[in-house]
Protein backbone atom coordinates (compact mmCIF):
# COMPACT_ATOMS: atom_id res chain seq x y z
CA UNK A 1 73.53 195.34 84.52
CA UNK A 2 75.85 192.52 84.89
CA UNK A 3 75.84 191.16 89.01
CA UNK A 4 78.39 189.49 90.77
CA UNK A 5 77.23 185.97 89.60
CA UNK A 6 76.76 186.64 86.23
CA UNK A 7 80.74 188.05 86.13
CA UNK A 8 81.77 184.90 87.88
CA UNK A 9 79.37 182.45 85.81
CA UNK A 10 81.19 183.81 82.62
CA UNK A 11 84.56 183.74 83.86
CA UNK A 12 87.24 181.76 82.22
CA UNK A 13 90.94 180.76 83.55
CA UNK A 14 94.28 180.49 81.98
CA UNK A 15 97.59 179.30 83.35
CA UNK A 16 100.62 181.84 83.30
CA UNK A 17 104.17 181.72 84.23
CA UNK A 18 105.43 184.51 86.12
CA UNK A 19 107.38 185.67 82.88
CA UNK A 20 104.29 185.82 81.46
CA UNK A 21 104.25 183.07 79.54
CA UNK A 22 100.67 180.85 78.86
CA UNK A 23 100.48 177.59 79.28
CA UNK A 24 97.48 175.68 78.18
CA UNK A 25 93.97 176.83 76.74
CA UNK A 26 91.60 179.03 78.43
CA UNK A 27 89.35 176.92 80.39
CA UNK A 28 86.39 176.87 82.37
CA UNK A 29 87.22 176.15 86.09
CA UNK A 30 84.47 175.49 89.00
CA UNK A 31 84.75 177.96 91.55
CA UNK A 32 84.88 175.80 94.32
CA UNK A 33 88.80 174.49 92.62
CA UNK A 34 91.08 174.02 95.55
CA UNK A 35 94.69 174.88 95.61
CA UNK A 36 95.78 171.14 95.60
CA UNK A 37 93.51 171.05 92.37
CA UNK A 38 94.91 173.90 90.81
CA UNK A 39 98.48 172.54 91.65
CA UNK A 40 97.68 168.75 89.97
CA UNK A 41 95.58 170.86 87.10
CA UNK A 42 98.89 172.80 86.23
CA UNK A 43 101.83 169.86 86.68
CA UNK A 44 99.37 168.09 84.04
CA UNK A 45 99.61 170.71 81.90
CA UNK A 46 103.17 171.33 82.37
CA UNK A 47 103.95 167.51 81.61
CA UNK A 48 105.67 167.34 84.85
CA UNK A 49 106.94 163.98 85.98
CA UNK A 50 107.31 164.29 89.55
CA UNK A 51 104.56 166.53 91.38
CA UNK A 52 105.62 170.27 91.64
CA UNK A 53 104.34 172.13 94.37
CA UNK A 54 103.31 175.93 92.88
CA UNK A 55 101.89 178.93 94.68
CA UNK A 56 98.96 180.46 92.49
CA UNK A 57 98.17 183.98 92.31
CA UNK A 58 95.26 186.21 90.32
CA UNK A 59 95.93 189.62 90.57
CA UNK A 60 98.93 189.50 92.76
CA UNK A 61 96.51 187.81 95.54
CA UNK A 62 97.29 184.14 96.65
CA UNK A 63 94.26 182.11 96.49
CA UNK A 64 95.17 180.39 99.80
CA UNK A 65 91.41 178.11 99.30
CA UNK A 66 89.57 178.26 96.40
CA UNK A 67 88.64 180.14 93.84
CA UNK A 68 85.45 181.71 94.61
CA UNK A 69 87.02 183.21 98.20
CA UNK A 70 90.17 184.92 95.79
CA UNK A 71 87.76 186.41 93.48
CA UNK A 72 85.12 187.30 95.92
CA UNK A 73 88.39 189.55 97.68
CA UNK A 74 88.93 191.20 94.66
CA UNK A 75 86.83 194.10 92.70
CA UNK A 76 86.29 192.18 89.40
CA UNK A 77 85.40 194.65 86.45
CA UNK A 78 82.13 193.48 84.96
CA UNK A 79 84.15 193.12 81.53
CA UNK A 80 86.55 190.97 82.80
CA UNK A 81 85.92 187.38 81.32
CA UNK A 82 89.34 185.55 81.26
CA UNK A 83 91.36 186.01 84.66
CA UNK A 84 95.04 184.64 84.88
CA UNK A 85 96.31 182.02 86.93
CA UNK A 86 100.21 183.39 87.67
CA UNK A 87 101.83 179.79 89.21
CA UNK A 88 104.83 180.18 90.91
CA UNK A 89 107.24 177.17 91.71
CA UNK A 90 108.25 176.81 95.49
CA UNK A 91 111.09 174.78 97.00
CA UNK A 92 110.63 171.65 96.40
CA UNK A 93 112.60 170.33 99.75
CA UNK A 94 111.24 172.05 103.04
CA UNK A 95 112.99 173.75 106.03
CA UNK A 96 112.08 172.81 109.62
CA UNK A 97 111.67 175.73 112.22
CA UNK A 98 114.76 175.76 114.54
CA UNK A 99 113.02 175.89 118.33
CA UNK A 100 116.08 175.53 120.26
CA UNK A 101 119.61 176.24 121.41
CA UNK A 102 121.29 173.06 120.60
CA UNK A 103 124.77 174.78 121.81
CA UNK A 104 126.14 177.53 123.32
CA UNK A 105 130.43 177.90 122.27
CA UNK A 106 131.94 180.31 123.95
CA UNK A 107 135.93 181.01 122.91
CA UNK A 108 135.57 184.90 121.85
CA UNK A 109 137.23 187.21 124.25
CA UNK A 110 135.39 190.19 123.08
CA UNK A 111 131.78 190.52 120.93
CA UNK A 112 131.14 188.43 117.85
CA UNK A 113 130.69 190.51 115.16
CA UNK A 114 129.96 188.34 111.90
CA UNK A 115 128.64 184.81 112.07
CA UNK A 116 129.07 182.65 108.13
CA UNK A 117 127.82 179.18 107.10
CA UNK A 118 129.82 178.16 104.58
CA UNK A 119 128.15 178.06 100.68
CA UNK A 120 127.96 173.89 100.88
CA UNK A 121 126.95 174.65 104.82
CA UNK A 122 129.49 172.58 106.14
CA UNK A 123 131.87 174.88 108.45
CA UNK A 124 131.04 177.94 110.42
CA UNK A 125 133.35 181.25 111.11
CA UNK A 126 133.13 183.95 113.52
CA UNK A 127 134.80 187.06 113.06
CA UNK A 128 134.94 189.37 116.49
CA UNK A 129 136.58 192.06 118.41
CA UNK A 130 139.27 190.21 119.92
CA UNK A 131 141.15 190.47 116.62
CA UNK A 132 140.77 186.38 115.63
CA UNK A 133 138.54 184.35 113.38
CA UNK A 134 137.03 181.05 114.33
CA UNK A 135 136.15 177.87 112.97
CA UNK A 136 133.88 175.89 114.38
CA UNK A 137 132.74 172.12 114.09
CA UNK A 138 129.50 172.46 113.23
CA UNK A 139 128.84 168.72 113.87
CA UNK A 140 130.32 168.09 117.02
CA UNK A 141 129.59 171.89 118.24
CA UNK A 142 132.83 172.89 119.18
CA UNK A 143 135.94 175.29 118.53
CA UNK A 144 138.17 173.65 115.36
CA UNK A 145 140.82 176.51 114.66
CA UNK A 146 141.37 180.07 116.25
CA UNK A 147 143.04 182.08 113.73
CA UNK A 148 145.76 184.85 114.71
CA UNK A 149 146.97 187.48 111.90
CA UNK A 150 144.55 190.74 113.04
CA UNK A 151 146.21 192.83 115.33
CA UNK A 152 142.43 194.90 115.06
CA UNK A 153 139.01 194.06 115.55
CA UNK A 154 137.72 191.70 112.75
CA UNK A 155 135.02 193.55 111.47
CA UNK A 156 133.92 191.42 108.40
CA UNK A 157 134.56 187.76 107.14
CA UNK A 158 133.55 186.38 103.58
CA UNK A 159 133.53 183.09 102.18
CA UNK A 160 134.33 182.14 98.49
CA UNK A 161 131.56 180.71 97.02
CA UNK A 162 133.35 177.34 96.40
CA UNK A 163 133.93 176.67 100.65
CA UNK A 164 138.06 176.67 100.23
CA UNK A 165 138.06 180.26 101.54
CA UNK A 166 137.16 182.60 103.96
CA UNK A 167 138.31 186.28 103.71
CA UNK A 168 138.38 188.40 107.10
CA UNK A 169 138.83 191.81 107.23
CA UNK A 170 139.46 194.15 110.20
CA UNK A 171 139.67 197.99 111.65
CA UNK A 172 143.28 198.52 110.63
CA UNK A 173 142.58 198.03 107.12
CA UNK A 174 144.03 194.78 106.39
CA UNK A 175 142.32 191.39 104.69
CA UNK A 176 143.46 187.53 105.28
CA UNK A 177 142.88 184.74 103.16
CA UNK A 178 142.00 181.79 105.58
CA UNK A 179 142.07 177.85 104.66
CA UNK A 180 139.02 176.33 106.45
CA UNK A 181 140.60 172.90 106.63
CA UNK A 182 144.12 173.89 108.58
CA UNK A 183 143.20 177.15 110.40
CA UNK A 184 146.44 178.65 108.36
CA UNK A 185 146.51 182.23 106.09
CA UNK A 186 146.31 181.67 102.41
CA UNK A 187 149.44 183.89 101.01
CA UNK A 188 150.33 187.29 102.41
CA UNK A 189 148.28 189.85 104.14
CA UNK A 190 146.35 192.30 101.75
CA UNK A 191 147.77 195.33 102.38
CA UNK A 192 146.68 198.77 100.82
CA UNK A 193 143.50 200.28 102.54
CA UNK A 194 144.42 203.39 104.78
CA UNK A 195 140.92 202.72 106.92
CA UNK A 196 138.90 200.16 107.97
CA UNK A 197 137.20 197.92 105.68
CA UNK A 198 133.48 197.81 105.79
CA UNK A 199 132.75 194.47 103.46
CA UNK A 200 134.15 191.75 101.30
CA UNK A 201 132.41 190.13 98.27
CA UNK A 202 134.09 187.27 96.15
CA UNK A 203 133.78 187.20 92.19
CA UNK A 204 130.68 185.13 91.31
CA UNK A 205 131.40 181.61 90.70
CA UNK A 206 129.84 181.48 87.67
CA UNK A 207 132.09 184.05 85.92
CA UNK A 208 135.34 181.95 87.61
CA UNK A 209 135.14 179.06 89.35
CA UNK A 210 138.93 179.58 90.45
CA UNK A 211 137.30 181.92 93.34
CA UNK A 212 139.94 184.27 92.77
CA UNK A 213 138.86 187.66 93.01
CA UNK A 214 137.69 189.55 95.87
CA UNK A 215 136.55 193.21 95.93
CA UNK A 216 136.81 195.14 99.09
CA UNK A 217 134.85 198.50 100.54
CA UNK A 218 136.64 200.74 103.43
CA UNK A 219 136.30 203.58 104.98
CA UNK A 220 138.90 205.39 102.82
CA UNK A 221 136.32 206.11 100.19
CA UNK A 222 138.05 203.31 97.68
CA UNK A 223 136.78 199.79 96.02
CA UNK A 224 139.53 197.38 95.73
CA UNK A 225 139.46 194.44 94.10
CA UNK A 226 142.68 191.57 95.19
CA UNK A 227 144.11 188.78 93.58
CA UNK A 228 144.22 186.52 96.23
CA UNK A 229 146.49 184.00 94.78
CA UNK A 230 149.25 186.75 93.82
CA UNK A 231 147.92 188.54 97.11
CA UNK A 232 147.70 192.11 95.19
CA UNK A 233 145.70 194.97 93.87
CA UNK A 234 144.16 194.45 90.75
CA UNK A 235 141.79 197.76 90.45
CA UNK A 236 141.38 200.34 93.02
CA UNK A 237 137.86 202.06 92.14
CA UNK A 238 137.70 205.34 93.14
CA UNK A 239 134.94 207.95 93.11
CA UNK A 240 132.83 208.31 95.99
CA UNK A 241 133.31 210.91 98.17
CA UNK A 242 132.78 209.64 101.48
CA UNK A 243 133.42 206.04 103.60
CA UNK A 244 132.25 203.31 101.34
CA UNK A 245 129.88 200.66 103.45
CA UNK A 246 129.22 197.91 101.27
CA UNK A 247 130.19 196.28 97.98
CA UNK A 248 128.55 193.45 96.18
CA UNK A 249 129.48 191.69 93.17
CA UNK A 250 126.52 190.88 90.86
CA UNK A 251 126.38 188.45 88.08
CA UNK A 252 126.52 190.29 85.04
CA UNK A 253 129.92 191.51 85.65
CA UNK A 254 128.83 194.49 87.63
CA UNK A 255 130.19 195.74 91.33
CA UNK A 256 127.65 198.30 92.96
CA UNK A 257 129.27 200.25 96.08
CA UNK A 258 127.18 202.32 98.91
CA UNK A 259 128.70 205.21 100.43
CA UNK A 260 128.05 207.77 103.37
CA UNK A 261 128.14 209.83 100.37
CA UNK A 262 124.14 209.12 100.04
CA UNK A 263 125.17 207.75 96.68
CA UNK A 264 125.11 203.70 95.02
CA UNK A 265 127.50 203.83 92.01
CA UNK A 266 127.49 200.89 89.88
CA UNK A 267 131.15 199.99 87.91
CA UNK A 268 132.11 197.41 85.33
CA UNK A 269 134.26 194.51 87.59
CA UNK A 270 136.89 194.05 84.32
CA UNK A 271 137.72 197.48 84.32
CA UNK A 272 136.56 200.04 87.18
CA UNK A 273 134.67 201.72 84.95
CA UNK A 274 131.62 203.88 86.97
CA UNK A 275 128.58 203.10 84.60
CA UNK A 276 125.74 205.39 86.57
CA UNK A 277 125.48 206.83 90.37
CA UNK A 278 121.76 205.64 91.72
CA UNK A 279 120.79 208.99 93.62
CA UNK A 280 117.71 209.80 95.97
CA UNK A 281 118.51 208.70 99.76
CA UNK A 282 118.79 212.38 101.99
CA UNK A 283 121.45 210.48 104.43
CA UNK A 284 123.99 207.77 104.44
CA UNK A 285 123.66 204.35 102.47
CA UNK A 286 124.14 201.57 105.41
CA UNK A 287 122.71 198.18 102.99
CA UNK A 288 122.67 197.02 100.06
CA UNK A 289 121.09 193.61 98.32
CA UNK A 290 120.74 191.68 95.39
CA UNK A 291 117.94 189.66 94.75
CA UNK A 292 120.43 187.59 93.18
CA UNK A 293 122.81 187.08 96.54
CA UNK A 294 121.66 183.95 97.38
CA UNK A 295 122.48 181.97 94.07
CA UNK A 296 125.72 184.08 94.24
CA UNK A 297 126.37 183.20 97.64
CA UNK A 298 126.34 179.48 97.23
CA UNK A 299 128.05 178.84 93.91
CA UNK A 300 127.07 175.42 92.69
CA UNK A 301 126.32 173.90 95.85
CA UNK A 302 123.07 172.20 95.68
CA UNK A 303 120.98 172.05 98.79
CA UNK A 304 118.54 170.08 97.38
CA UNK A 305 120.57 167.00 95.70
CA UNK A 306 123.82 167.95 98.02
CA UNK A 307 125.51 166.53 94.98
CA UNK A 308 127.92 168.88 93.93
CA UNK A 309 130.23 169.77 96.77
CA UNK A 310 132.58 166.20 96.59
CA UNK A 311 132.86 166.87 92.64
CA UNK A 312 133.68 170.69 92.12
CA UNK A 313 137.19 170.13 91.55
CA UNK A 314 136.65 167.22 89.35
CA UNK A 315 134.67 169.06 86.89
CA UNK A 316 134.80 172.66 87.23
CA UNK A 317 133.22 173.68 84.39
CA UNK A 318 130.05 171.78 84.96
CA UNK A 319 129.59 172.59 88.07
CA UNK A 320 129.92 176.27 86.63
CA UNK A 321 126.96 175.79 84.03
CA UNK A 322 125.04 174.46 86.89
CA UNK A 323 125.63 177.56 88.48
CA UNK A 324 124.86 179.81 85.51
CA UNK A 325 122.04 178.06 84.53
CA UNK A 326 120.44 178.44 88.44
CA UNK A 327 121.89 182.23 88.06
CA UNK A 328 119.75 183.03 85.08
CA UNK A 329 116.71 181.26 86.53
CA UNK A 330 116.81 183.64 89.04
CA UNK A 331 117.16 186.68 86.78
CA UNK A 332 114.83 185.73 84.19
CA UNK A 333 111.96 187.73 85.34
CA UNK A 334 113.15 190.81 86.52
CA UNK A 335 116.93 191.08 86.10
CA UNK A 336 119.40 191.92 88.50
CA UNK A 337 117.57 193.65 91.05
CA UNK A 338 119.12 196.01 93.84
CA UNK A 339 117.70 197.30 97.33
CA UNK A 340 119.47 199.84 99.40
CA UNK A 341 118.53 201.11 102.69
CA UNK A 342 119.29 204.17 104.80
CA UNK A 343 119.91 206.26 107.83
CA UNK A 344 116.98 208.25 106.50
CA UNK A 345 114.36 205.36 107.35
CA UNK A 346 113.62 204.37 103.51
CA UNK A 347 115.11 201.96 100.74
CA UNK A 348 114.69 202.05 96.83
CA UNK A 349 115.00 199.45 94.55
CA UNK A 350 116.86 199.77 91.67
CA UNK A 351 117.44 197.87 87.85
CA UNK A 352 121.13 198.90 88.31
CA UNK A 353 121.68 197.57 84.92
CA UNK A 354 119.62 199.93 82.76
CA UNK A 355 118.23 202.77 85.38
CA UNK A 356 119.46 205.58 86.82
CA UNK A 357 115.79 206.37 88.32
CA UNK A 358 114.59 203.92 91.05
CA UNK A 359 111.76 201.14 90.67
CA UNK A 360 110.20 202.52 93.79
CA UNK A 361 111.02 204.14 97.12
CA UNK A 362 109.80 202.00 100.56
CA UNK A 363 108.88 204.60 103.03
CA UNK A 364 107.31 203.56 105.89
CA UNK A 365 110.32 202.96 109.16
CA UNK A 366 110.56 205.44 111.92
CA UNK A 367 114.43 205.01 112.29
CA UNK A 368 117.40 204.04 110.13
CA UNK A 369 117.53 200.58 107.92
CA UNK A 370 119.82 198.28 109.29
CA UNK A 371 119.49 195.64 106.91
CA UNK A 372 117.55 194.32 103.97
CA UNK A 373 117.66 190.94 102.41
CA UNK A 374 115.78 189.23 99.61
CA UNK A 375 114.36 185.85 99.94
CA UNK A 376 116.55 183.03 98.19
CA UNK A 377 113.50 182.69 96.10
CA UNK A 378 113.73 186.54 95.69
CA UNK A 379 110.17 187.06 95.79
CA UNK A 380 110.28 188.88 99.26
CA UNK A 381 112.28 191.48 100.23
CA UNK A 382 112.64 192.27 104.27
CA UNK A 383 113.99 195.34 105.70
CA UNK A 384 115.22 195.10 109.21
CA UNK A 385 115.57 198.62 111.42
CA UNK A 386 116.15 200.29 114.69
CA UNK A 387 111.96 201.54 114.94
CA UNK A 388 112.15 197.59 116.14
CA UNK A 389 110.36 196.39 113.49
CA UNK A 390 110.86 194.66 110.26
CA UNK A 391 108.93 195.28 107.29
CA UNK A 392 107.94 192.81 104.23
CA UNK A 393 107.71 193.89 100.79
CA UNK A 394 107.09 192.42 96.90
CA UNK A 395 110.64 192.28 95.37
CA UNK A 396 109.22 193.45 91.87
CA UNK A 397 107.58 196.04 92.60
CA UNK A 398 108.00 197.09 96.13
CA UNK A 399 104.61 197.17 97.44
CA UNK A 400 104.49 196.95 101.31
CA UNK A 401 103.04 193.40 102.18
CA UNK A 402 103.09 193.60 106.19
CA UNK A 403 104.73 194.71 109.74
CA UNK A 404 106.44 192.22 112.13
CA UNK A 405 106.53 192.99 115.22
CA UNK A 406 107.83 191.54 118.44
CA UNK A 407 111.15 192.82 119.16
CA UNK A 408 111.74 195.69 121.86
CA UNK A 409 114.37 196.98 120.70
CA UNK A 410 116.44 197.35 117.06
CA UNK A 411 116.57 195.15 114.51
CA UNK A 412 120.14 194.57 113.34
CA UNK A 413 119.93 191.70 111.41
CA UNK A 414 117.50 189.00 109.33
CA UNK A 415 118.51 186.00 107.39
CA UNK A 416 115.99 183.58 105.45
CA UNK A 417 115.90 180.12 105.23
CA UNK A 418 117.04 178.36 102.09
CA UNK A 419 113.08 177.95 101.07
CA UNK A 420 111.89 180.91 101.61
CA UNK A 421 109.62 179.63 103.86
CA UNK A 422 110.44 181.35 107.40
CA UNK A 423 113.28 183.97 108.38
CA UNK A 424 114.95 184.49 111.72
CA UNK A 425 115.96 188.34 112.89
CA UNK A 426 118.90 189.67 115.86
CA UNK A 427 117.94 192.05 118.07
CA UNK A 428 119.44 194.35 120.71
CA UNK A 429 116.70 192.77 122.87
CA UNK A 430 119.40 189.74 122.74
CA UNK A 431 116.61 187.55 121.40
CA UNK A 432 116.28 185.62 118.12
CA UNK A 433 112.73 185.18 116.37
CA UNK A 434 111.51 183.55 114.13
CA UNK A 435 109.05 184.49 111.91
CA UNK A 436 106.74 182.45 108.97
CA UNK A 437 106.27 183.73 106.06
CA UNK A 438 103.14 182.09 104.58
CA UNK A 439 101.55 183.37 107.79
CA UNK A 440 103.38 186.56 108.54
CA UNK A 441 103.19 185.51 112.48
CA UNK A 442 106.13 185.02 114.62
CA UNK A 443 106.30 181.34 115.18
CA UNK A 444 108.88 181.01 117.62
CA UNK A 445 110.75 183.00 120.41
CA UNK A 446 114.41 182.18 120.85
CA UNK A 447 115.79 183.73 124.16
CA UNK A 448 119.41 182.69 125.28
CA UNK A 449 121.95 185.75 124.46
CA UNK A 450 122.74 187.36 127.70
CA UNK A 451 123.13 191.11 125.48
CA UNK A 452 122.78 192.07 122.03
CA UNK A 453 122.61 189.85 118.87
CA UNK A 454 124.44 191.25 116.62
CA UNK A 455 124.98 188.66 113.61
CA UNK A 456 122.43 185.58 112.83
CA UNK A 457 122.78 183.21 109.61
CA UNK A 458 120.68 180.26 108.53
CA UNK A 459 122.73 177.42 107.02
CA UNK A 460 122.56 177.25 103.21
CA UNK A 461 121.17 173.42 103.88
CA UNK A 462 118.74 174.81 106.15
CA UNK A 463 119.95 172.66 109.09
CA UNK A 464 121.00 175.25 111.44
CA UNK A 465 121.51 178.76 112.41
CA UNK A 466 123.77 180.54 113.97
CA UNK A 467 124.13 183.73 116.44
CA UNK A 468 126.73 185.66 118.06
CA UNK A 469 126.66 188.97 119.63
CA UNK A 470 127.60 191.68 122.61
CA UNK A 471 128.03 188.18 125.02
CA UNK A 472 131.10 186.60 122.99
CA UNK A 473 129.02 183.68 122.71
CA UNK A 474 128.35 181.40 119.51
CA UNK A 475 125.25 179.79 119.33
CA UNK A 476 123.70 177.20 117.07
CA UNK A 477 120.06 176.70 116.90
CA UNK A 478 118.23 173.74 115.61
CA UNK A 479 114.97 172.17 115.47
């Protein structure tokens, strides 16, 4: 009978993309190969010029040392001769952990509701419940414009992926098209929701890079999608039978819609068109995500060369095959993937695209989902909820990776950094954290809110992020 040893004298290695692809020749490896060797092993075999740094898993376990510790954690069949090396690319530039309140900006009258970096993470908005938005001077830390049109609590603002825009929405129904660089509305008011609306998402940029388009959920039950140049109704998508929460656009021309209704439908964008209802949650559908928002979210922006932002008007259409070609990296593997979460305490994940029947269901919360967000690299997904906690899961195939706890009280938001590195959550508590993800540890407290945190964003750059909440107080956070 075969022993340990004897498996692990006879083993042999071979590289593999996380699409599956193989890369080089099955090879004989020493067990005592480090990570760092692994890494310069596989940038040799990928030609690379510049050093890539790469993650490396065998059997969805990261060998974190060497590996003879990997395959000593794992129950190797004694028939198993060749084992594959899955490399995964990470960010190439790093975030640094924000540690401190660099400033607190107070202006709000009433509780900020929605904090938004821009896509090229340049300008900051607030949305709240004294009926304005805010811009804010993210360099100098102060107020730039307050903006007056609301005559109802803002309840949700948007940004077009290209920076020129920021959509705000509010409780009497009614949308405004704001220009960053003046404080002044865009056109007329968007008028044709009978309730409040619940979320704004712009058409991809990669599909138009005019930013034109923005679809709309409310309370009314109703999808609309605006031209916000005319300043009409293109589409009104009807169907669900309850308050619609959220809406997101994807990238393959498809708008999926949560409802109260327990229900996600998923339409065509050119037409309205439902293609399937995604069915399974027992109680009302609060979240949604895509594992695609990120790329979605900042156009062709490119936090890594910064180039693009001067030259998107100078050539639109390359910046929009930069985007495209970044979109379909992302999408490569698994598709379009989708995540919703619940006020029954679970999420599924969906392939919207093809499947009516979900990838998996996440069980596991004692109280509702608040949130859930996918890393930028969409590797991760993290659900955020009122049991206090927030959970960590594999995007492709939902398996539960770890607990983090810390908070006291709910969780009502969590938003990554643009590595994928570390995340920061909002609490009730009125305390930030901020949590690393190669460790799964918290790595840094960030008191300072004198109530609830409502709404946290890190900066697409990575920079900076920002909180508001229950105090009517804006604050940035750096390292």
């Amino acid at each position: 009978m075969d022993t340990v040893n004897d498996v692990e004298a006879d083993l042999r290695f071979q590289f593999k993309s996380e699409t599956g692809e193989v890369v080089g020749d099955i090879m004989r490896l020493p067990l005592d190969c480090s990570k760092e060797q692994l890494n310069l092993l596989c940038n040799g075999i990928l030609d690379n010029e510049d050093v890539v740094p790469y993650l490396f898993y065998i059997h969805d376990t990261e060998i974190v040392n060497n590996l003879k510790k990997s395959i000593d954690s794992l129950n190797l069949k004694a028939d198993e001769k060749v084992l594959d090396i899955i490399y995964q690319q990470q960010a190439v530039f790093r975030v640094r952990p924000v540690t401190r309140c660099t400033s607190s900006m107070p202006g709000h009258a009433e509780a900020v509701i929605s904090v938004n970096f821009s896509p090229d993470g340049k300008y900051l908005a607030s949305g709240s419940g004294d009926t304005t938005v805010r811009f804010w001077d993210i360099l100098t830390q102060t107020p730039q414009h307050t903006c007056k049109g609301h005559k109802n609590w803002v309840l949700c603002i948007s940004w077009s992926p290209n920076s020129k825009k920021l959509a705000s929405a509010c409780k009497d129904g009614r949308i405004i098209i704001w220009d960053p660089f003046s404080g002044n509305q865009i056109g007329k008011t968007l008028i044709g929701h009978k309730q409040w609306v619940t979320s704004l998402s712009w058409e991809p940029y990669h599909q138009n890079p005019e930013c034109r388009l923005l679809a709309s959920s409310s309370k009314d039950g109703d999808v609309r999608i605006w031209d916000t140049v005319l300043c009409n109704t293109v589409l009104t998508i009807s169907g669900h039978l309850k308050s619609v929460t959220v809406v997101k656009w994807g990238g393959t021309g498809l708008i999926y819609s949560a409802s109260q209704d327990r229900t996600v439908k998923v339409w065509r964008a050119q037409d309205g068109i439902l293609c399937r209802t995604l069915e399974g949650h027992a109680h009302w559908v609060n979240t949604l995500a895509l594992n695609t928002d990120y790329v979605l979210r900042i156009g062709a922006f490119d936090p890594i060369k910064d180039s693009n932002k001067d030259t998107l008007d100078e050539n639109k259409s390359k910046s929009q095959e930069f985007a495209l070609k970044r979109y379909k990296e992302v999408i490569e593997c698994t598709g379009e993937r989708l995540v919703s979460g619940s006020d029954d305490f679970t999420m599924f994940l969906w392939n919207p695209e093809k499947d009516k029947k979900p990838l998996a269901r996440l069980t596991g919360h004692q109280q509702l989902v608040n949130d859930v967000k996918f890393s930028p690299d969409g590797r991760i997904l993290a659900s955020a909820s009122f049991d206090k906690s927030i959970k960590l899961w594999q995007a492709k195939s939902g398996k539960f990776i770890t607990t983090l706890r810390g908070h006291v009280q709910a969780v009502y938001m969590i938003s990554f950094s643009a590595d994928s590195r570390l995340m920061v959550s909002g609490s009730a508590d009125s305390t930030l954290k901020l949590w690393n993800l190669k460790t799964n540890k918290l790595e840094f407290d960030l008191p300072g809110h004198g109530d609830e945190v409502y709404a946290v964003d890190w900066s697409t750059d990575g920079l900076r992020v920002a909180s508001g909440g229950k105090d009517k107080v804006l604050k940035l956070w750096q390292n």
